[in-house]
C-alpha atoms as a PDB file:
ATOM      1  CA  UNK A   1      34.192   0.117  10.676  1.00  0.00           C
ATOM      2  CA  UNK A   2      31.435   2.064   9.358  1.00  0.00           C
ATOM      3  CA  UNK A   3      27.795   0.416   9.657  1.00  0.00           C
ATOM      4  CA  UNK A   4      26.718   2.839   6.480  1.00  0.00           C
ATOM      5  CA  UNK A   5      25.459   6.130   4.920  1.00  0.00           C
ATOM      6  CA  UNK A   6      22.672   8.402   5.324  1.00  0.00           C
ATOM      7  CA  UNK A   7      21.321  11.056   3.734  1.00  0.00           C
ATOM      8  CA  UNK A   8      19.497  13.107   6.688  1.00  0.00           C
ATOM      9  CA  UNK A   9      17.398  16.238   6.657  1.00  0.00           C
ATOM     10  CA  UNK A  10      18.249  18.562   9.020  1.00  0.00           C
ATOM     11  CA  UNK A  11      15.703  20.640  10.989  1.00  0.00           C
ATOM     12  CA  UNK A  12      15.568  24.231  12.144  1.00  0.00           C
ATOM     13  CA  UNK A  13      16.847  24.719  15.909  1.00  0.00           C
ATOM     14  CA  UNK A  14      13.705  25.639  17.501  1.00  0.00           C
ATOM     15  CA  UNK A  15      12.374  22.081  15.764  1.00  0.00           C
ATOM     16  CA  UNK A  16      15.648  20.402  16.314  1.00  0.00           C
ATOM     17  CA  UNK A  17      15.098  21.645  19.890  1.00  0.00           C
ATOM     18  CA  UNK A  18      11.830  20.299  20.767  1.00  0.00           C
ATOM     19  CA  UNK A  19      13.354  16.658  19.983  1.00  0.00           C
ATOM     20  CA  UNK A  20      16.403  17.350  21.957  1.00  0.00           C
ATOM     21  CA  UNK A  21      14.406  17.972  24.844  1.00  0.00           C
ATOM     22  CA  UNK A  22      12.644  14.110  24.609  1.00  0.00           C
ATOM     23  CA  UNK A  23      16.152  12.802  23.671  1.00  0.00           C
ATOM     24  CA  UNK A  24      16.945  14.579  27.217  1.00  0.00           C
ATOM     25  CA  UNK A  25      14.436  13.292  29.220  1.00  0.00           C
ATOM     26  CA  UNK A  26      14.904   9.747  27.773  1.00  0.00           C
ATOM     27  CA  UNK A  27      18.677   9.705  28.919  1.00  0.00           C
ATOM     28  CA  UNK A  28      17.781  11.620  32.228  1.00  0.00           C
ATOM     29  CA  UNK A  29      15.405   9.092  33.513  1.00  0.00           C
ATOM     30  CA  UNK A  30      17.904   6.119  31.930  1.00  0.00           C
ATOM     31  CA  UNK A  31      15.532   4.866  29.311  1.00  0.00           C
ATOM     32  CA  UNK A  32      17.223   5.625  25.839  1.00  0.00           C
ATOM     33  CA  UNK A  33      21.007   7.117  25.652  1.00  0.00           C
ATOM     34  CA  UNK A  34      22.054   6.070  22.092  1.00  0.00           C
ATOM     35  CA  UNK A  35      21.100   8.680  19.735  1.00  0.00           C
ATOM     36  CA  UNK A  36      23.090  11.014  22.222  1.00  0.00           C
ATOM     37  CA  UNK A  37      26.160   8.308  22.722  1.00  0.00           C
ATOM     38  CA  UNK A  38      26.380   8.297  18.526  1.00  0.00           C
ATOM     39  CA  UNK A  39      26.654  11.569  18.709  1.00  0.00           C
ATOM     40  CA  UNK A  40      23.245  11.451  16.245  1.00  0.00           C
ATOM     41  CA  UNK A  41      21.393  14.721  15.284  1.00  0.00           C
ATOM     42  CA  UNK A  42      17.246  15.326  15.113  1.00  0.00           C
ATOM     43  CA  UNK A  43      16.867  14.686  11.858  1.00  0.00           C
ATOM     44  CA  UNK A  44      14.411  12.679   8.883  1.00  0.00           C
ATOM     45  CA  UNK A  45      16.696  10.033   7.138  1.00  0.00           C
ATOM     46  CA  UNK A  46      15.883  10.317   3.132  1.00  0.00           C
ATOM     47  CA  UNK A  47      18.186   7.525   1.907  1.00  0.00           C
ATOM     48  CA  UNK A  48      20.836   5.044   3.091  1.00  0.00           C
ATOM     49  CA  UNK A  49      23.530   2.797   2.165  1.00  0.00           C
ATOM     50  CA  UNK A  50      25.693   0.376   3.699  1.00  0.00           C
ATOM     51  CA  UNK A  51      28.329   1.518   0.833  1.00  0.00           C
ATOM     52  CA  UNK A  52      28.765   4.942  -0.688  1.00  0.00           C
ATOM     53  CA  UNK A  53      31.389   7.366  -1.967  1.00  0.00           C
ATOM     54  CA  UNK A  54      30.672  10.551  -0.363  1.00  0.00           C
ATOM     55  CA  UNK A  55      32.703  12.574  -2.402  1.00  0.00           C
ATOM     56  CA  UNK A  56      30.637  10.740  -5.967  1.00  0.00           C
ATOM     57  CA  UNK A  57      27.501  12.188  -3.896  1.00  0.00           C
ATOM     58  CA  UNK A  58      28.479  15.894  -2.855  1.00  0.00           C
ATOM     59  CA  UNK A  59      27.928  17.730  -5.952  1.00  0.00           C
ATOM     60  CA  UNK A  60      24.423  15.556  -6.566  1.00  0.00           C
ATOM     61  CA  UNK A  61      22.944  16.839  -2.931  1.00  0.00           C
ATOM     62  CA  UNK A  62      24.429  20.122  -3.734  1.00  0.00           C
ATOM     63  CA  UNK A  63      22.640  20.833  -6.964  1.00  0.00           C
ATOM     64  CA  UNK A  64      19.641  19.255  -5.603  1.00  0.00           C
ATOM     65  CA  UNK A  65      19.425  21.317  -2.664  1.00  0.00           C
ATOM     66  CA  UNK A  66      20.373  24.817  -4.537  1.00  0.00           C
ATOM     67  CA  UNK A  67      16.727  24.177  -6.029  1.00  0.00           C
ATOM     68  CA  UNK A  68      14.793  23.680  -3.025  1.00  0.00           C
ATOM     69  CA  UNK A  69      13.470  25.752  -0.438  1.00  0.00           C
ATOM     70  CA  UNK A  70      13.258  25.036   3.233  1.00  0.00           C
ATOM     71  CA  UNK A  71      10.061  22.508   4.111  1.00  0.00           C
ATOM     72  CA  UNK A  72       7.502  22.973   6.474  1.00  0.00           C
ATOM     73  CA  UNK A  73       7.276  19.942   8.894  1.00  0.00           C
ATOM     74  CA  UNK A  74       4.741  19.193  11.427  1.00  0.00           C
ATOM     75  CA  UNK A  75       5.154  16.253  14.168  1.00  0.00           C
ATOM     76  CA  UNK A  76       1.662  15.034  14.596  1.00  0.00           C
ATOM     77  CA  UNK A  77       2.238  11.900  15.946  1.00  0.00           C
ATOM     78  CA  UNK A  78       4.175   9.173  17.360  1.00  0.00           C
ATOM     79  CA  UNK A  79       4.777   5.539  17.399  1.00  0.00           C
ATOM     80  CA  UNK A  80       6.800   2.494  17.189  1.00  0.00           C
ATOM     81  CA  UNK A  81       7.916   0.119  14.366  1.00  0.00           C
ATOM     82  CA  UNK A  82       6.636  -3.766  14.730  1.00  0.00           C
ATOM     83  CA  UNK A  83       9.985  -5.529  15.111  1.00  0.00           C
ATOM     84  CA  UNK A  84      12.346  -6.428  17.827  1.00  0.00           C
ATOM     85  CA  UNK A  85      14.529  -3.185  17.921  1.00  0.00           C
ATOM     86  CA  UNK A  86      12.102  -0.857  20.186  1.00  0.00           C
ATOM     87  CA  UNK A  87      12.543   2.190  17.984  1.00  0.00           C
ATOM     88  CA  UNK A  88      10.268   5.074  19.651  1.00  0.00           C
ATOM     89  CA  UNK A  89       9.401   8.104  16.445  1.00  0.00           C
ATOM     90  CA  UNK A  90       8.241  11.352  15.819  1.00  0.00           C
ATOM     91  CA  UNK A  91       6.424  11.146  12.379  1.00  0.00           C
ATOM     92  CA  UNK A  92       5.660  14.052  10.659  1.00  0.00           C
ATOM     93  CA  UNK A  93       2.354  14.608   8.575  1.00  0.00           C
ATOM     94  CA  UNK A  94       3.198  13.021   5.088  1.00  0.00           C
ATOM     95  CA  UNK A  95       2.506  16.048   3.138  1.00  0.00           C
ATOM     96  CA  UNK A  96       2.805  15.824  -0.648  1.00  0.00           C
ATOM     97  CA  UNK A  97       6.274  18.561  -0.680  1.00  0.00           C
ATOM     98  CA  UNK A  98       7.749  15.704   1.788  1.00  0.00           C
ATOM     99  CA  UNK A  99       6.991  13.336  -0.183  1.00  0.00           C
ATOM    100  CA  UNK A 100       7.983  14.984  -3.124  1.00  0.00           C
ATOM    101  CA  UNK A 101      11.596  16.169  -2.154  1.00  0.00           C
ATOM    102  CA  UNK A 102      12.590  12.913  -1.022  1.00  0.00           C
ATOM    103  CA  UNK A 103      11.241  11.001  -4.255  1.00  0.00           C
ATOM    104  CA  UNK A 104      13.108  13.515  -6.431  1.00  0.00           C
ATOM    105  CA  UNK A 105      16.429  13.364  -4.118  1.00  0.00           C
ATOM    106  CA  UNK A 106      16.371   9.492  -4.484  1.00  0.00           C
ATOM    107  CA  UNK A 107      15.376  10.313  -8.183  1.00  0.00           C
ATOM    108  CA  UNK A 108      19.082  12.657  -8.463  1.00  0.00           C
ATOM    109  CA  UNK A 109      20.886   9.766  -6.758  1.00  0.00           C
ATOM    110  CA  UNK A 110      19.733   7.232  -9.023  1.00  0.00           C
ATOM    111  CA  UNK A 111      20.934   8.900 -11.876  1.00  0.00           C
ATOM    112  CA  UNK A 112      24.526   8.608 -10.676  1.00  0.00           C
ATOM    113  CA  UNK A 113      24.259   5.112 -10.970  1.00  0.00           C
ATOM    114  CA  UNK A 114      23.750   4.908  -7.005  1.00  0.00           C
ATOM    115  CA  UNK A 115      20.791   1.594  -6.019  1.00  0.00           C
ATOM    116  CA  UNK A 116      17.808   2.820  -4.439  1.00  0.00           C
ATOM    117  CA  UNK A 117      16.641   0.295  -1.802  1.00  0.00           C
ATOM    118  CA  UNK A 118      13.043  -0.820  -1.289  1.00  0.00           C
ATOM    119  CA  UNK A 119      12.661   1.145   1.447  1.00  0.00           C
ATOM    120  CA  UNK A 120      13.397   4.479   0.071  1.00  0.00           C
ATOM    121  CA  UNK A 121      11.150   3.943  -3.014  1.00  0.00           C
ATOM    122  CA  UNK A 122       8.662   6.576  -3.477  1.00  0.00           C
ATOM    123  CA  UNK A 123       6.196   4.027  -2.751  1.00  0.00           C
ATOM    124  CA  UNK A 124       7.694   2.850  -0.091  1.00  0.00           C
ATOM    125  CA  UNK A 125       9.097   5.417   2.343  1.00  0.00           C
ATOM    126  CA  UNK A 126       8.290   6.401   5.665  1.00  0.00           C
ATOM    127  CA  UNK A 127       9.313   9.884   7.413  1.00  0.00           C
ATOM    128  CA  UNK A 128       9.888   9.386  10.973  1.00  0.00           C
ATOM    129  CA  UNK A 129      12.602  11.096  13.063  1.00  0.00           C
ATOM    130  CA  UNK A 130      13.806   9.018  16.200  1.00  0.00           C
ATOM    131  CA  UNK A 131      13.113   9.675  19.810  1.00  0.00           C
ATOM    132  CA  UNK A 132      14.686   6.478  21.396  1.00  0.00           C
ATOM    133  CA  UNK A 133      16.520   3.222  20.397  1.00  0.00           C
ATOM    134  CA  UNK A 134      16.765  -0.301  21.689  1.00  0.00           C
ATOM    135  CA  UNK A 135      14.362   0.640  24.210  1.00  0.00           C
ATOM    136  CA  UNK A 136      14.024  -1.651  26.930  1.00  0.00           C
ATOM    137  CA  UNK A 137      10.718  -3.553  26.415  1.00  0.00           C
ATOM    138  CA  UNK A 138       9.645  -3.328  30.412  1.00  0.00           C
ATOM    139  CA  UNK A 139      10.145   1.072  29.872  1.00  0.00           C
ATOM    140  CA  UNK A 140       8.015   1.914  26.129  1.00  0.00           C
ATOM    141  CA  UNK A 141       4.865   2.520  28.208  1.00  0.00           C
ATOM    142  CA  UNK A 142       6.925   5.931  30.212  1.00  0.00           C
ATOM    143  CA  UNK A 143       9.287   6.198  26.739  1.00  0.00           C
ATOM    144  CA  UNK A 144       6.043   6.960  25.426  1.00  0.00           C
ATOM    145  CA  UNK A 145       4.483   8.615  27.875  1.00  0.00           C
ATOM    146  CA  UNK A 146       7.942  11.152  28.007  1.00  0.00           C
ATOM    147  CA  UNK A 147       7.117  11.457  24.264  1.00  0.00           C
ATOM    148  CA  UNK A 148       3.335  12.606  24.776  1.00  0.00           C
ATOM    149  CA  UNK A 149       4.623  15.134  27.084  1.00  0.00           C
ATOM    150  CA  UNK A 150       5.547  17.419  23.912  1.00  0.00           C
ATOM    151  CA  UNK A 151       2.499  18.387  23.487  1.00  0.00           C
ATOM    152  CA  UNK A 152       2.281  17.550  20.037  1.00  0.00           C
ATOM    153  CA  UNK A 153       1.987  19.038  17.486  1.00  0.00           C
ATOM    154  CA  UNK A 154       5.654  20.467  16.894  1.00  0.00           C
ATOM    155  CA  UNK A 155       6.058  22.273  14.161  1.00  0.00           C
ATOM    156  CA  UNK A 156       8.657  23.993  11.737  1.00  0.00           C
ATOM    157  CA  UNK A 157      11.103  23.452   8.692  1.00  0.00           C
ATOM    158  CA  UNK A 158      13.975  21.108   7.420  1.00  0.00           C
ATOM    159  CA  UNK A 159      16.637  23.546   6.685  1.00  0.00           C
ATOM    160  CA  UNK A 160      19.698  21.307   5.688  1.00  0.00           C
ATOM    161  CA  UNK A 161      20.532  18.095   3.801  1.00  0.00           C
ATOM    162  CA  UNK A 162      23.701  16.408   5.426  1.00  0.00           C
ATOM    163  CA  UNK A 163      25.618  12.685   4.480  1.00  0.00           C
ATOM    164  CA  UNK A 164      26.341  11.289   8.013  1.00  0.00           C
ATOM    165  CA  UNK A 165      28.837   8.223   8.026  1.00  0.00           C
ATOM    166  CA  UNK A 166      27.792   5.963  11.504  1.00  0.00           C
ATOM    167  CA  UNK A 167      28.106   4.964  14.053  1.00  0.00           C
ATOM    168  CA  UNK A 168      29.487   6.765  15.405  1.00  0.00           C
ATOM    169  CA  UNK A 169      27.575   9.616  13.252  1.00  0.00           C
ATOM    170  CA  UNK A 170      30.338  11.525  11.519  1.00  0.00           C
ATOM    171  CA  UNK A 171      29.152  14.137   8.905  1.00  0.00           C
ATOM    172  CA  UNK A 172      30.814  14.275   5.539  1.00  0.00           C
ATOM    173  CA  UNK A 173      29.037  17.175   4.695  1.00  0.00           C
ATOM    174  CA  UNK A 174      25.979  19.813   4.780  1.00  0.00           C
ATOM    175  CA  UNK A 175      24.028  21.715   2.620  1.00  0.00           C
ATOM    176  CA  UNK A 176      20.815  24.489   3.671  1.00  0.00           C
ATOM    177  CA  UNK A 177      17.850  24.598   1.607  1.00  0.00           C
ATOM    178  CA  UNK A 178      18.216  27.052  -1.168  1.00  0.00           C
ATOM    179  CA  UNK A 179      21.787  26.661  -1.388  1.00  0.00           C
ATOM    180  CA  UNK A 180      22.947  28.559   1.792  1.00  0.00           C
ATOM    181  CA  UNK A 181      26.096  26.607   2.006  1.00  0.00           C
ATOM    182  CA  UNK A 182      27.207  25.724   6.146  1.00  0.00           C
ATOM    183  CA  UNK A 183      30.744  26.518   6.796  1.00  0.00           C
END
């Protein structure tokens, strides 16, 4: 059964690439396997539901997208959320064309009638992309010292706009920047 929806920006492959090799070392040396085992891409998650038609939200991300050009990101930092979960992230600088194209997607998806949840609120949001899951508590100190090791920062552009279905991820479909529609 599906766990929800997510709208997820996509990132070019030299950036997508840089996270893949952390995601790498994390499941080499046994500390964080689940973003590979769901079968996850590097990516920034812009909005997400634990219900959703996909089909209702297609032609919404698709005219949304067809206006926008590709983003420059920059991964200046990392950290970790307070809670239980032992999320390790990437988080890129919050520029104000970040900020931006996410408030205006949520803006698009609103108007079909879709909720908005607190957390994707323009006032709200945070960008992060995820290194490592669930990690264990006794390992964040080398998690995070693996992380460090990328010398940030890493820089380059979201390219695509994708609706994943998880877990396991399962893309519905994918849209580049500027229209430049994936096969």
């Amino acid at each position: 059964m599906s766990q929800g929806f997510s709208i997820e920006l996509y990132f070019d492959p030299a950036l997508e690439n840089q996270v893949l090799k952390a995601w790498n070392v994390l499941a080499r040396r046994q500390i964080s396997t689940q973003l590979i085992e769901i079968e996850s891409r590097p990516h920034i998650t812009l909005f997400s539901s634990p219900f959703l038609d996909p089909a209702r939200l297609e032609s919404v991300v698709k005219s949304f997208v067809s206006k926008q050009e590709p983003l420059p990101l920059s991964f200046s930092s990392f950290g970790t959320f307070p809670n239980e979960k032992n999320h390790l992230f990437l988080a890129p600088a919050p520029t104000m064309a970040l900020l931006q194209f996410q408030a205006q997607l949520c803006e698009a998806i609103k108007k079909e009638g879709i909720e908005i949840g607190e957390e994707f609120k323009a006032d709200a949001w945070i960008p992060y992309c995820a290194v490592a899951q669930q990690v264990p508590k006794t390992r964040m100190a080398e998690a995070f010292c693996v992380v460090r090791e990328l010398k940030l920062p890493v820089s380059g552009y979201a390219m695509d706009i994708g609706l994943v279905e998880f877990s396991p991820v399962r893309e519905h479909f994918s849209f580049g920047l500027g229209n430049a529609v994936e096969p």
